[in-house]
PDB file of N, CA and C in Angstrom:
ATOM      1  N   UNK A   1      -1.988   4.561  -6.536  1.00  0.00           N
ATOM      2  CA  UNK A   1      -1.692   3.167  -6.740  1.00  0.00           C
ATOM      3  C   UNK A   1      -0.198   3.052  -7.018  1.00  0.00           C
ATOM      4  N   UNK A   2       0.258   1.889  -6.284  1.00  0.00           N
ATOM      5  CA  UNK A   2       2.223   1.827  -6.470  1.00  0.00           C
ATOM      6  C   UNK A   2       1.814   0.216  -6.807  1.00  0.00           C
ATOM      7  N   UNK A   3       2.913  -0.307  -7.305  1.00  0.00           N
ATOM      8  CA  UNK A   3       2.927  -1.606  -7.935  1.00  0.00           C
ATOM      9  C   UNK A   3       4.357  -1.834  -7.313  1.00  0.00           C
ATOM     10  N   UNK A   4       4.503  -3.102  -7.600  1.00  0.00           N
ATOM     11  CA  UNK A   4       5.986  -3.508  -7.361  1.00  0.00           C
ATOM     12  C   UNK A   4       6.339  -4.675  -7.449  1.00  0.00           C
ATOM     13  N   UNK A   5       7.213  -6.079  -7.045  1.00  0.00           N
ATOM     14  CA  UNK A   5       7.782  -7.212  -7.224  1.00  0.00           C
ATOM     15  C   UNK A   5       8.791  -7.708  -6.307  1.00  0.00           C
ATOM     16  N   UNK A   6       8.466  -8.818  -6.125  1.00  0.00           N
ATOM     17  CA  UNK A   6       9.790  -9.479  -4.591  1.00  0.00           C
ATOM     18  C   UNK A   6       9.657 -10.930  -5.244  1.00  0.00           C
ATOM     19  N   UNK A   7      10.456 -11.656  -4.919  1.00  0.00           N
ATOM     20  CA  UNK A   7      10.799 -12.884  -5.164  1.00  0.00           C
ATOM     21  C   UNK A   7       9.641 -13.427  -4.066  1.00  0.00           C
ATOM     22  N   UNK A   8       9.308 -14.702  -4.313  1.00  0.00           N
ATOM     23  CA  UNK A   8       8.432 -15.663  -3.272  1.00  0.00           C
ATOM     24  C   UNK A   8       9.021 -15.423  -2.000  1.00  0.00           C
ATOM     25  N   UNK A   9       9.957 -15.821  -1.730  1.00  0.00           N
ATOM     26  CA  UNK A   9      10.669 -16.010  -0.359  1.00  0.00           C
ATOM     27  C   UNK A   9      11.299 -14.705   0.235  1.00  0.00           C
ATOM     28  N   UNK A  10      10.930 -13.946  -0.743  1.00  0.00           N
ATOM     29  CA  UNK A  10      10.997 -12.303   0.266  1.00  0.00           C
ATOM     30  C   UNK A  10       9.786 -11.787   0.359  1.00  0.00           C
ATOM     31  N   UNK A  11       8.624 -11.832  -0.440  1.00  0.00           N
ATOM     32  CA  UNK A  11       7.475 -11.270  -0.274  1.00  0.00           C
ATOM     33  C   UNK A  11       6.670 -10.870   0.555  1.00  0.00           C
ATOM     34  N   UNK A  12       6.823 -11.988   1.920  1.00  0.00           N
ATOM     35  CA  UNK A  12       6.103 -11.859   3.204  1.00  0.00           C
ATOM     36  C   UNK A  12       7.175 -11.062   3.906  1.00  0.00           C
ATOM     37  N   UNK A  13       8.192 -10.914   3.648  1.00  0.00           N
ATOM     38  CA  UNK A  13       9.134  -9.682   4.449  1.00  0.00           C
ATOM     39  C   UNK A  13       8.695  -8.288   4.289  1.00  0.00           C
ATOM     40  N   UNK A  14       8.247  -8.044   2.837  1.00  0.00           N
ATOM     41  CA  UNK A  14       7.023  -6.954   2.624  1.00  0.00           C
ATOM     42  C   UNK A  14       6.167  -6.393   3.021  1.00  0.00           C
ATOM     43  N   UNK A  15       5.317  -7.502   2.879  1.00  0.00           N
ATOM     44  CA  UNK A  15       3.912  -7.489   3.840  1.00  0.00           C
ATOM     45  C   UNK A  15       4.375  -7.170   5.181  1.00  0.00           C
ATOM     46  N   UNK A  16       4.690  -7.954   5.740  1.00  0.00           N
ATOM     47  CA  UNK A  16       4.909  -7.273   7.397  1.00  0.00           C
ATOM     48  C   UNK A  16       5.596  -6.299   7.393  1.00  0.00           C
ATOM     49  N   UNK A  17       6.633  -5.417   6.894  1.00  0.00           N
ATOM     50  CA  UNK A  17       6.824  -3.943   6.684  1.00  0.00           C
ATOM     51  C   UNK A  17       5.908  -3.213   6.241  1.00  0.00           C
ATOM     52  N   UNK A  18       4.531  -3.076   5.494  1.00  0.00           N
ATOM     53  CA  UNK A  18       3.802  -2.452   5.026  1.00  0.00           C
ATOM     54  C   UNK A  18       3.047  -2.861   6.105  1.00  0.00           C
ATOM     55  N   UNK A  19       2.367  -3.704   6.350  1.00  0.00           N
ATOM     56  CA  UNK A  19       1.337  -4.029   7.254  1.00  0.00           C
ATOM     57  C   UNK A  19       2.127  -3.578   8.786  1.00  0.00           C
ATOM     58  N   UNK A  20       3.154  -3.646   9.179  1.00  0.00           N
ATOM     59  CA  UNK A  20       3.337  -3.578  10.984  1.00  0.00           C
ATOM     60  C   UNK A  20       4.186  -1.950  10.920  1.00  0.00           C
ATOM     61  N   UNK A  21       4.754  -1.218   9.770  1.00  0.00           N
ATOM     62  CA  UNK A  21       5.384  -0.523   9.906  1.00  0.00           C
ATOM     63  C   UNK A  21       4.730   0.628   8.644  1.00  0.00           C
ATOM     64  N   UNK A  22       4.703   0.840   7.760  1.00  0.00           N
ATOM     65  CA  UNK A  22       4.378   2.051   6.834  1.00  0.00           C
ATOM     66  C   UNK A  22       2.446   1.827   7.231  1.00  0.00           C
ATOM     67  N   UNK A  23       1.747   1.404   7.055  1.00  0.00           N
ATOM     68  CA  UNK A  23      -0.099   1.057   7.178  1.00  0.00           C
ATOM     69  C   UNK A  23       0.059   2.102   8.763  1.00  0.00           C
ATOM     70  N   UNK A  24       0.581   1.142   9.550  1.00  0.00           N
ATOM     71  CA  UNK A  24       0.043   1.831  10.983  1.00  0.00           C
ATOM     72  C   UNK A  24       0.724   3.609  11.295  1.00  0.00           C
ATOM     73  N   UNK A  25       1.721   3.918  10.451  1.00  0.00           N
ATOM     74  CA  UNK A  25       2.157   5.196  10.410  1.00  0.00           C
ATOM     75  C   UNK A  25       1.033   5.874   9.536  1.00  0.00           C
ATOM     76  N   UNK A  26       0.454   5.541   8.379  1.00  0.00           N
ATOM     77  CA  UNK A  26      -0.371   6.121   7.550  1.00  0.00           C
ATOM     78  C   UNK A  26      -1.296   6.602   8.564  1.00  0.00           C
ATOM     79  N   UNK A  27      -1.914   5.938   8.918  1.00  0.00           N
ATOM     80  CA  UNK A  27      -3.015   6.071  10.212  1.00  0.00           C
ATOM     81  C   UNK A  27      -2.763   7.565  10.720  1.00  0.00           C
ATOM     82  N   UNK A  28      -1.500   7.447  11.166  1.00  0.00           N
ATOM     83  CA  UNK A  28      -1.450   8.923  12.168  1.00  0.00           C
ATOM     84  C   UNK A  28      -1.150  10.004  11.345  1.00  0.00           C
ATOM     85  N   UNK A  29      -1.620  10.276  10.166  1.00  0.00           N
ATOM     86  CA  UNK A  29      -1.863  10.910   9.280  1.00  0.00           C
ATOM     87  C   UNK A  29      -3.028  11.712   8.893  1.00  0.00           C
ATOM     88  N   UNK A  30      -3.380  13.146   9.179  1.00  0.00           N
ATOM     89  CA  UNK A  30      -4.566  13.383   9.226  1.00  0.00           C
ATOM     90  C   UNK A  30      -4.680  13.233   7.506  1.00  0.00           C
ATOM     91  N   UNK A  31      -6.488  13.372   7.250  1.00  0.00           N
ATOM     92  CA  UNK A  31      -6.672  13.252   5.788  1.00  0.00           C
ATOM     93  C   UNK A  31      -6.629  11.390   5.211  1.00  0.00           C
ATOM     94  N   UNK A  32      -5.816  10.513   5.906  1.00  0.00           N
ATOM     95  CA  UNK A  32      -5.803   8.933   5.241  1.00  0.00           C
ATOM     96  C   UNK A  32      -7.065   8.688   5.865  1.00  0.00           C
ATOM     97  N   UNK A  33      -7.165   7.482   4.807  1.00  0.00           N
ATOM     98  CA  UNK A  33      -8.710   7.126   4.468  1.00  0.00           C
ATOM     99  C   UNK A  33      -8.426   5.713   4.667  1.00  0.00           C
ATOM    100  N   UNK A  34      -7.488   5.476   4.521  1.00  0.00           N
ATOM    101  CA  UNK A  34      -7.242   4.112   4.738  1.00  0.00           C
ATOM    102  C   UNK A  34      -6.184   3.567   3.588  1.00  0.00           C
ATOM    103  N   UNK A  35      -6.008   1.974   3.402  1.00  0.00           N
ATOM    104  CA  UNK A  35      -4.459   1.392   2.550  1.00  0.00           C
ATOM    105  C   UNK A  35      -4.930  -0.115   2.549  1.00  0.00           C
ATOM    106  N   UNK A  36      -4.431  -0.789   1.099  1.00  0.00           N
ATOM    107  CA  UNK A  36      -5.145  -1.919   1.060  1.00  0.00           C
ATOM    108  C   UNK A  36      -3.818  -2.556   0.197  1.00  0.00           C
ATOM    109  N   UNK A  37      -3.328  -4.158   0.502  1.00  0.00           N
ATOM    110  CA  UNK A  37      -2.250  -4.209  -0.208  1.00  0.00           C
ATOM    111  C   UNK A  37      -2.631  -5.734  -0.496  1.00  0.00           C
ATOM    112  N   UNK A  38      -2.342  -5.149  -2.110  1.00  0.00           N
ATOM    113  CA  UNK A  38      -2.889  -7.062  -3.130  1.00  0.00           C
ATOM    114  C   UNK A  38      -1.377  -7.580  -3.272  1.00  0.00           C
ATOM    115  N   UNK A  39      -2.000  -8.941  -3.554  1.00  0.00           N
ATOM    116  CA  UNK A  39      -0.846  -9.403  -3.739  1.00  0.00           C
ATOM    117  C   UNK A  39      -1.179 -11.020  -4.780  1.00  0.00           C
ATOM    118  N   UNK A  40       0.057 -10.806  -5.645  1.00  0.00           N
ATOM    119  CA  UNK A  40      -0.491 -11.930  -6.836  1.00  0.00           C
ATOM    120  C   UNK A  40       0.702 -12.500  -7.205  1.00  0.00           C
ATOM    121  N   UNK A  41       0.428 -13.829  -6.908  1.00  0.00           N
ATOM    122  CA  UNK A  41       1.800 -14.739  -6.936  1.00  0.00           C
ATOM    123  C   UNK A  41       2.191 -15.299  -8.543  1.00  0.00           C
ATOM    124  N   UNK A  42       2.716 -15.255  -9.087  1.00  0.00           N
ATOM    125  CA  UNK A  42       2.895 -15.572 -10.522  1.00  0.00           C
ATOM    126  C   UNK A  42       4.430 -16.229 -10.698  1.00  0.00           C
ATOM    127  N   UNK A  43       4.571 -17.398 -10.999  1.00  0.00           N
ATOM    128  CA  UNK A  43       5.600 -18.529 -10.802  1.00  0.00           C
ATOM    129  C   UNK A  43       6.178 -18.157  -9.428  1.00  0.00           C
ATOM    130  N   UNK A  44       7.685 -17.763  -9.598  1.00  0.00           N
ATOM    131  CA  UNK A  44       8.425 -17.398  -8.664  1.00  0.00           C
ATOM    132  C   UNK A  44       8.809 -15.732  -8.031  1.00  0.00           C
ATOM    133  N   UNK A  45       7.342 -14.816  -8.977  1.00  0.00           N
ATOM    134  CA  UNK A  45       7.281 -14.147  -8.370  1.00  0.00           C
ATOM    135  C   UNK A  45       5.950 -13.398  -7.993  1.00  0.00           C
ATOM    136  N   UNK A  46       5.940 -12.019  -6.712  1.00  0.00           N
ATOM    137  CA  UNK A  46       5.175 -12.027  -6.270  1.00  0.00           C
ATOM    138  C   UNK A  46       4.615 -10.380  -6.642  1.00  0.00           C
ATOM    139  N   UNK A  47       3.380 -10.129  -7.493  1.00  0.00           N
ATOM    140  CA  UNK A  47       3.403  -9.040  -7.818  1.00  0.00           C
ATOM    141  C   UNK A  47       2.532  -8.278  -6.808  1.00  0.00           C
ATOM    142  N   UNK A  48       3.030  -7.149  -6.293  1.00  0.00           N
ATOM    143  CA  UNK A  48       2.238  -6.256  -4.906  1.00  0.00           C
ATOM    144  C   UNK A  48       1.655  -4.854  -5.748  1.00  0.00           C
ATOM    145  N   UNK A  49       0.591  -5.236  -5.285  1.00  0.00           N
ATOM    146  CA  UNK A  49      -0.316  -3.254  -5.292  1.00  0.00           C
ATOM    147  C   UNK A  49      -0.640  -3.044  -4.162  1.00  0.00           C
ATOM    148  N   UNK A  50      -0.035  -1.478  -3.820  1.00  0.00           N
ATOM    149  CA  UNK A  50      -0.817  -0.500  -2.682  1.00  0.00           C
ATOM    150  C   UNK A  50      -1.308   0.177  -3.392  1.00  0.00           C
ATOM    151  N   UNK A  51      -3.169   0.528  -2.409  1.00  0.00           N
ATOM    152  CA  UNK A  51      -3.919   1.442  -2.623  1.00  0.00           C
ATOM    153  C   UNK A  51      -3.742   2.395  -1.473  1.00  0.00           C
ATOM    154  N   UNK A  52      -3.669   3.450  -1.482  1.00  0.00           N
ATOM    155  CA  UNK A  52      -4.218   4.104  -0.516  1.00  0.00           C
ATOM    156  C   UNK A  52      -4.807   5.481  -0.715  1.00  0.00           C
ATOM    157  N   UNK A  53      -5.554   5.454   0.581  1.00  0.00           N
ATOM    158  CA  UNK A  53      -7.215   6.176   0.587  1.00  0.00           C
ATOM    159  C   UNK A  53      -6.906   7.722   1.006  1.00  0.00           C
ATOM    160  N   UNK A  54      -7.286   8.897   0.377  1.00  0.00           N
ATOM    161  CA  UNK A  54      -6.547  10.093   0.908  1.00  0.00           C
ATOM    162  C   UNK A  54      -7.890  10.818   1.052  1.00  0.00           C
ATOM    163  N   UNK A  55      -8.165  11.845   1.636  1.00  0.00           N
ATOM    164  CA  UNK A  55      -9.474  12.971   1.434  1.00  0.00           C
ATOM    165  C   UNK A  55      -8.890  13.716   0.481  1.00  0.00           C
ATOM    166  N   UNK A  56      -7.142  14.202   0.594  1.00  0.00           N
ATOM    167  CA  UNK A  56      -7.111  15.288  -0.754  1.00  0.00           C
ATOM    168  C   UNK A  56      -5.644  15.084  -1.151  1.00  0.00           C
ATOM    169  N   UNK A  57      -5.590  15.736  -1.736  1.00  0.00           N
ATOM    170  CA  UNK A  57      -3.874  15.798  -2.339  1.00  0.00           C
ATOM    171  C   UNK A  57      -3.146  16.488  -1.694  1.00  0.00           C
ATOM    172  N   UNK A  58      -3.820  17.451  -0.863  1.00  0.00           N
ATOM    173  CA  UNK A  58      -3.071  18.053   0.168  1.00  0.00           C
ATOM    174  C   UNK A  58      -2.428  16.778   1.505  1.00  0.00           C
ATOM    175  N   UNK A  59      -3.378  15.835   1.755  1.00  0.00           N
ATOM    176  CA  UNK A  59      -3.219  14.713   2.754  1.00  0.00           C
ATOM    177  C   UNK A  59      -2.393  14.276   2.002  1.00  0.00           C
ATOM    178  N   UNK A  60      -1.785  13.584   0.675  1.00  0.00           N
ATOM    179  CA  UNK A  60      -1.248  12.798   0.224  1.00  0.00           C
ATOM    180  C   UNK A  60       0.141  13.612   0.426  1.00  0.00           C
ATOM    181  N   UNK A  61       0.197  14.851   0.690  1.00  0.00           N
ATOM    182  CA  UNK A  61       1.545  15.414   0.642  1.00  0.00           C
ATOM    183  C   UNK A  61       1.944  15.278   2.185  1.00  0.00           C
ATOM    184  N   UNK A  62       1.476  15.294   2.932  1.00  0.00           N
ATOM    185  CA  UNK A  62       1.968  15.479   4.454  1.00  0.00           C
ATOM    186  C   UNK A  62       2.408  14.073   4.414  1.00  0.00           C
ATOM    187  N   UNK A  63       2.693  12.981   3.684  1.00  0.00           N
ATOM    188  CA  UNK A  63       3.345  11.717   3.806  1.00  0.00           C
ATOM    189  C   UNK A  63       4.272  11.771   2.689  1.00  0.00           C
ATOM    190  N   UNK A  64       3.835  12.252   1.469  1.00  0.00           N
ATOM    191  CA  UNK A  64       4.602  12.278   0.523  1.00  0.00           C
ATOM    192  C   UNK A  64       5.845  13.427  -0.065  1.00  0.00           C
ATOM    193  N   UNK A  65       5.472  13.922   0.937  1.00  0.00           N
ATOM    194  CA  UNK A  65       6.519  15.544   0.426  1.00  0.00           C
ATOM    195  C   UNK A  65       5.710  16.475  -0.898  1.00  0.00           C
ATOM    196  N   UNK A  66       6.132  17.160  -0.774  1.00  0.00           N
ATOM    197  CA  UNK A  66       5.892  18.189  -2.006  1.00  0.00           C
ATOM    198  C   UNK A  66       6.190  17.396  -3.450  1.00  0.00           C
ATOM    199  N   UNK A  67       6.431  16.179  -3.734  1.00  0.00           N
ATOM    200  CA  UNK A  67       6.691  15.988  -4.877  1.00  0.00           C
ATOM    201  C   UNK A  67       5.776  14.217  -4.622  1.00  0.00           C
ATOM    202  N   UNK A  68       4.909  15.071  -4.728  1.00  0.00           N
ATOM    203  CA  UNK A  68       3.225  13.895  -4.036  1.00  0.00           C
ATOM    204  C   UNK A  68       3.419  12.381  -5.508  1.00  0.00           C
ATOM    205  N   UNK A  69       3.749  12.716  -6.559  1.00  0.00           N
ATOM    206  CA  UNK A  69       3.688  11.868  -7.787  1.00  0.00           C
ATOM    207  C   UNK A  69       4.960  10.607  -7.572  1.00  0.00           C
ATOM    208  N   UNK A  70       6.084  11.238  -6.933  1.00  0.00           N
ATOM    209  CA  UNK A  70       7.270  10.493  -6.354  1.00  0.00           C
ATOM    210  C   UNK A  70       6.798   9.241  -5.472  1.00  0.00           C
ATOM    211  N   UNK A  71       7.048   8.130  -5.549  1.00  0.00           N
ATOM    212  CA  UNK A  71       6.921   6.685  -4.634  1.00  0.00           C
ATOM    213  C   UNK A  71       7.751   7.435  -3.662  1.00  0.00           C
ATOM    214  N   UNK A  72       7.083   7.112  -2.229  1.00  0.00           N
ATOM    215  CA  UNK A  72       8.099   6.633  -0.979  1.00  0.00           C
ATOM    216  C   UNK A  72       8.344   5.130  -0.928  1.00  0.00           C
ATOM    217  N   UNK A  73       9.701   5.121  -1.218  1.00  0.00           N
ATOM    218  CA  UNK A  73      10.073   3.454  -0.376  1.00  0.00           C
ATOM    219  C   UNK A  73      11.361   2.886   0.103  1.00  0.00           C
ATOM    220  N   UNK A  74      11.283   3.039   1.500  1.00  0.00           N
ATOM    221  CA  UNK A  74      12.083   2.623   2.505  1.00  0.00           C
ATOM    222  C   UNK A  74      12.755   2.123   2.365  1.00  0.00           C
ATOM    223  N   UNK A  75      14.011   1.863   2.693  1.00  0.00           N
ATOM    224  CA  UNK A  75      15.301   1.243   2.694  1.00  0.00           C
ATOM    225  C   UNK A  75      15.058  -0.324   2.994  1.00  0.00           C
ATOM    226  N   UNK A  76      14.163  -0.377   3.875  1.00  0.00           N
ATOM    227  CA  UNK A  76      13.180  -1.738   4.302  1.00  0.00           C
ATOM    228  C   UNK A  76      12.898  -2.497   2.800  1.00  0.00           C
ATOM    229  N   UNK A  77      12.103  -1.751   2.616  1.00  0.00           N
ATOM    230  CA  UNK A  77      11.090  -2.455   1.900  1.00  0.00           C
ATOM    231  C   UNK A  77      12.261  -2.257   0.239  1.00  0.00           C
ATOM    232  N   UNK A  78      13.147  -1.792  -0.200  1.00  0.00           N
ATOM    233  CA  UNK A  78      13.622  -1.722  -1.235  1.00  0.00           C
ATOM    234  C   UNK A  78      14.618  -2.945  -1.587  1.00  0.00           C
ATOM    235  N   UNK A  79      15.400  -3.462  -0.165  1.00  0.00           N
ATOM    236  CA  UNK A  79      16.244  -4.474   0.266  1.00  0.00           C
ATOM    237  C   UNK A  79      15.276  -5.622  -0.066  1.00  0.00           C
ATOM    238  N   UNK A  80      13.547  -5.578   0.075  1.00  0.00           N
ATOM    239  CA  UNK A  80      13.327  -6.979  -0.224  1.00  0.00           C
ATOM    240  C   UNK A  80      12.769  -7.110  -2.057  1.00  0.00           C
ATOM    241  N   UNK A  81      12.514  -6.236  -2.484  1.00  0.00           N
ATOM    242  CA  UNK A  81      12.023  -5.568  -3.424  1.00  0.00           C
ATOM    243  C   UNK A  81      12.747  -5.907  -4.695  1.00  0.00           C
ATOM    244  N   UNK A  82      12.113  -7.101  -5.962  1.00  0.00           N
ATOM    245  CA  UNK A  82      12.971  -6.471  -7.038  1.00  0.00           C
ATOM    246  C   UNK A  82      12.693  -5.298  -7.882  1.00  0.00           C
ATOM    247  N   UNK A  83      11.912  -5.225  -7.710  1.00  0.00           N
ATOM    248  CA  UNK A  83      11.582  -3.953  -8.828  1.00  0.00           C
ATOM    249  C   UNK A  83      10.579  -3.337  -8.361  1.00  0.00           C
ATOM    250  N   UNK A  84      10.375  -1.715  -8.422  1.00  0.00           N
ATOM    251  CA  UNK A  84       9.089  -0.998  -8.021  1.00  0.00           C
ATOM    252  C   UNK A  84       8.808  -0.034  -8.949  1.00  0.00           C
ATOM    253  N   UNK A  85       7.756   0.861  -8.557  1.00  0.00           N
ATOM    254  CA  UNK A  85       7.816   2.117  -9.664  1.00  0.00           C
ATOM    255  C   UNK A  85       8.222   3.146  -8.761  1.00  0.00           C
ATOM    256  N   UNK A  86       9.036   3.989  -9.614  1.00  0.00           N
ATOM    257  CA  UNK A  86       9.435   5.189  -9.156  1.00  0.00           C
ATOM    258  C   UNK A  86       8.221   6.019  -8.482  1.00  0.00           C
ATOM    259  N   UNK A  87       7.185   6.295  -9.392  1.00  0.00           N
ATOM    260  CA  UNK A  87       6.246   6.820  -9.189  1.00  0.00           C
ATOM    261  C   UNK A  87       4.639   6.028  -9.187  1.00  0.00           C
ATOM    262  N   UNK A  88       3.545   7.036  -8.691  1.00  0.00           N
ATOM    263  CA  UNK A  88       2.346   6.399  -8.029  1.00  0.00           C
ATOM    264  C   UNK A  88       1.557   7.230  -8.877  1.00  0.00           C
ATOM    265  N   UNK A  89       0.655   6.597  -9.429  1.00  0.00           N
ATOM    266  CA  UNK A  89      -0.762   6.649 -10.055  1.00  0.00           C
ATOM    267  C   UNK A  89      -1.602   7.210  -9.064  1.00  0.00           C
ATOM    268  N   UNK A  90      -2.318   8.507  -8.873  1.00  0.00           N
ATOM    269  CA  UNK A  90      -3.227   9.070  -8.070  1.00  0.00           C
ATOM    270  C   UNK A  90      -4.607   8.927  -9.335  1.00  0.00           C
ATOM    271  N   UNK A  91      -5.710   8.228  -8.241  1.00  0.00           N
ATOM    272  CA  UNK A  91      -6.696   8.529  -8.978  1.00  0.00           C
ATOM    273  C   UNK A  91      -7.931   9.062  -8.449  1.00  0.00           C
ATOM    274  N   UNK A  92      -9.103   9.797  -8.716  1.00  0.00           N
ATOM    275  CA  UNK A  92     -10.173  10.403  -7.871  1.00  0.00           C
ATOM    276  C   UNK A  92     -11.040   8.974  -7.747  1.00  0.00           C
ATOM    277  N   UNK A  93     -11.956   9.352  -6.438  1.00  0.00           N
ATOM    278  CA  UNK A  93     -12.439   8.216  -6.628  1.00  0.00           C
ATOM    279  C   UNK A  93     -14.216   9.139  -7.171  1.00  0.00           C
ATOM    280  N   UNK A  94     -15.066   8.098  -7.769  1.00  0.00           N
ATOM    281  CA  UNK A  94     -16.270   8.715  -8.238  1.00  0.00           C
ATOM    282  C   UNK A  94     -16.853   8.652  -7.558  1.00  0.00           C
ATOM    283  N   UNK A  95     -18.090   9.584  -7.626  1.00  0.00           N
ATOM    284  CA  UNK A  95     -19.209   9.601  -6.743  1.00  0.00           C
ATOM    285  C   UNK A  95     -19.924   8.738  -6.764  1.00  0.00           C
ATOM    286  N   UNK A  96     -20.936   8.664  -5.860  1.00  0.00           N
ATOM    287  CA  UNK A  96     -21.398   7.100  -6.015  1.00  0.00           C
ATOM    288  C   UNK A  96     -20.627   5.896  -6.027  1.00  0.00           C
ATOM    289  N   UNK A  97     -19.787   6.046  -5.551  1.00  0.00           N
ATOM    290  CA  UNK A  97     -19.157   4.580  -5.634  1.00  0.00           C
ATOM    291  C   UNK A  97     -19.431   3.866  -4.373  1.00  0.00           C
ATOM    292  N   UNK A  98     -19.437   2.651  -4.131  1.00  0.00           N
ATOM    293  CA  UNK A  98     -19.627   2.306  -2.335  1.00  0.00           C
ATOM    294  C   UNK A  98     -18.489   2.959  -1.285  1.00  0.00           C
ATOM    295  N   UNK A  99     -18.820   3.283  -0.411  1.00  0.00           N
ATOM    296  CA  UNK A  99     -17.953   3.254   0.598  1.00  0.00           C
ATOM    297  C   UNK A  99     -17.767   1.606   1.342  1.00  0.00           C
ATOM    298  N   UNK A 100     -16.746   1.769   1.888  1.00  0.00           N
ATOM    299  CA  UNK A 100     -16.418   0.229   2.927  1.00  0.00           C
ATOM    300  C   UNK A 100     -17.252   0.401   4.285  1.00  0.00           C
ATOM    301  N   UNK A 101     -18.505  -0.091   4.529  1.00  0.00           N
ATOM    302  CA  UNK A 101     -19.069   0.163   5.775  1.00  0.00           C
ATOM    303  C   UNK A 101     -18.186  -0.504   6.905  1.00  0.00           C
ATOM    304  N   UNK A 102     -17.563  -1.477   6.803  1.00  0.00           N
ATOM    305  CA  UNK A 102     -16.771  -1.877   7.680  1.00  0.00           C
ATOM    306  C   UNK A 102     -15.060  -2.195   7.661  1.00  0.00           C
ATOM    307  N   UNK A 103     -14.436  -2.242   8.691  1.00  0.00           N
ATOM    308  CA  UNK A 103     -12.709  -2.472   8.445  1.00  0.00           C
ATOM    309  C   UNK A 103     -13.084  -3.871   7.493  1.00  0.00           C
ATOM    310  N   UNK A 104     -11.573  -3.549   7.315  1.00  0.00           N
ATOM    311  CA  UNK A 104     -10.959  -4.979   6.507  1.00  0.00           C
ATOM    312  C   UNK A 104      -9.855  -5.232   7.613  1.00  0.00           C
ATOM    313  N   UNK A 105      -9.865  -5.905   8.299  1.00  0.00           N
ATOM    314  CA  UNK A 105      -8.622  -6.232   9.129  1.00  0.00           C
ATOM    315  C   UNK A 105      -7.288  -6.724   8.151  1.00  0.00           C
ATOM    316  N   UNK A 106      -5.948  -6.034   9.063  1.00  0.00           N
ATOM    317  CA  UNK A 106      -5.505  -6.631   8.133  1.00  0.00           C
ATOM    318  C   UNK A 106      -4.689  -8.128   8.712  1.00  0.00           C
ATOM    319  N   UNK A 107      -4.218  -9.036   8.479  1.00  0.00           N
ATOM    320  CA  UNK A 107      -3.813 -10.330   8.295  1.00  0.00           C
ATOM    321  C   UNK A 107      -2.237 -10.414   8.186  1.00  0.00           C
ATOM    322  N   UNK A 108      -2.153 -12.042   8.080  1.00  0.00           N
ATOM    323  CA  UNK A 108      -0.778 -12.080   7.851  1.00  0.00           C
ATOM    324  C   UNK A 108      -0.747 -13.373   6.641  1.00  0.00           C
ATOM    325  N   UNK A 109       0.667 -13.557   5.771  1.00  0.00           N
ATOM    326  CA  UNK A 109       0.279 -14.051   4.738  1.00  0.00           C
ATOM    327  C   UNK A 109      -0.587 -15.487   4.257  1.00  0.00           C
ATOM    328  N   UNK A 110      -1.117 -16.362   5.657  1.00  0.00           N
ATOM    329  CA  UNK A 110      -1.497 -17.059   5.828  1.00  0.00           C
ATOM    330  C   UNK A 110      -3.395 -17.271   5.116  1.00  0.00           C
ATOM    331  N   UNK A 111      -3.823 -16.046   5.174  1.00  0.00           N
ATOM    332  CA  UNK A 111      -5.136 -15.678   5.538  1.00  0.00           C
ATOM    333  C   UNK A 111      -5.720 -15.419   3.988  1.00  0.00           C
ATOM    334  N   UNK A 112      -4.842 -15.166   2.825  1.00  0.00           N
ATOM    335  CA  UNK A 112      -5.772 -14.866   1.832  1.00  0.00           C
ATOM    336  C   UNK A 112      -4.598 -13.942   0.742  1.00  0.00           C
ATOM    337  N   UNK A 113      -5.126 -13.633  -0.354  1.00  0.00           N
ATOM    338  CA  UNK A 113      -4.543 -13.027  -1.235  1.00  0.00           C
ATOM    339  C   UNK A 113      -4.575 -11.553  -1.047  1.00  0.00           C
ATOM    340  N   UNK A 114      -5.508 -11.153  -0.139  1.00  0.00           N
ATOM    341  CA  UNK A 114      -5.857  -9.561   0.281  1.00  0.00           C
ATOM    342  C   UNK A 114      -5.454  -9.233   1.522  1.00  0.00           C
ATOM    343  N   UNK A 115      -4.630  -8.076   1.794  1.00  0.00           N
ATOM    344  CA  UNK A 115      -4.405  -8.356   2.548  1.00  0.00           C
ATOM    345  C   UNK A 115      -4.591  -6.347   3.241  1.00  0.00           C
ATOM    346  N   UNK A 116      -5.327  -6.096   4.092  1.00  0.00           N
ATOM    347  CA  UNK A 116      -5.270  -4.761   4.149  1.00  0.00           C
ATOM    348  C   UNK A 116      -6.099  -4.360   5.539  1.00  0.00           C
ATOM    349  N   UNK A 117      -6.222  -2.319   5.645  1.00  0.00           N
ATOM    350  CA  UNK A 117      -6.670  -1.725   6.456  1.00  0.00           C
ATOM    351  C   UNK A 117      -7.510  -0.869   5.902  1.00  0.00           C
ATOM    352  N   UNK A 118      -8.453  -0.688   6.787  1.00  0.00           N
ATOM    353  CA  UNK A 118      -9.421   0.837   6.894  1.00  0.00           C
ATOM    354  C   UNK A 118     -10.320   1.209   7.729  1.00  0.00           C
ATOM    355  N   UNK A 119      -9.562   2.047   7.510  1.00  0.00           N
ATOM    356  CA  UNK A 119      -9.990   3.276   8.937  1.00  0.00           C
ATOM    357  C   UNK A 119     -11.338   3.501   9.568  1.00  0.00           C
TER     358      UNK A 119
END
């Protein structure tokens, strides 16, 4: 889990970098499970969570480098960005939990507060 913050009027510059450019690279990633990105508007600003779905920590490194706990974030996405976390919250997921029987398509900011993919 990564968290982060953009002003209103940069926020959807976000989204379509995560959604048209980092989401569809995840994909060609063996091991991703998929990536889901919230988004919660609060006055004038816009607070973002990525999830994303790994089989292991070994998968999380073939995107993340050897220093898997480190945030990746793009020169893109930092320019629209006020604030992010350095680093990402890995968590297991439990057994028994549901799986997603079907995609979540993902959208553009028009469509809803959720906005995401899976595989």
């Amino acid at each position: 889990m990564w968290r982060a913050q953009a002003a209103v009027e940069k926020a959807d510059e976000y989204v379509r970098h995560a959604t048209t450019k980092v989401f569809p690279a995840l994909r060609d990633i063996e091991g991703h499970r998929g990536a889901y990105l919230l988004r919660h508007t609060r006055g004038d600003t816009v607070e973002l969570v990525v999830l994303t779905l790994w089989e292991s920590m070994d998968a999380v490194r073939k995107f993340a480098g050897a220093e898997a706990n480190r945030a990746v974030v793009e020169p893109a996405a930092r320019a629209v960005l006020t604030s992010f976390d350095d680093f990402v919250t890995h968590f297991d997921v439990i057994p028994g939990s549901p799986k997603w029987s079907r995609p979540v398509p993902a959208c553009d900011a028009q469509c809803g507060d959720v906005i995401g993919h899976n595989d």
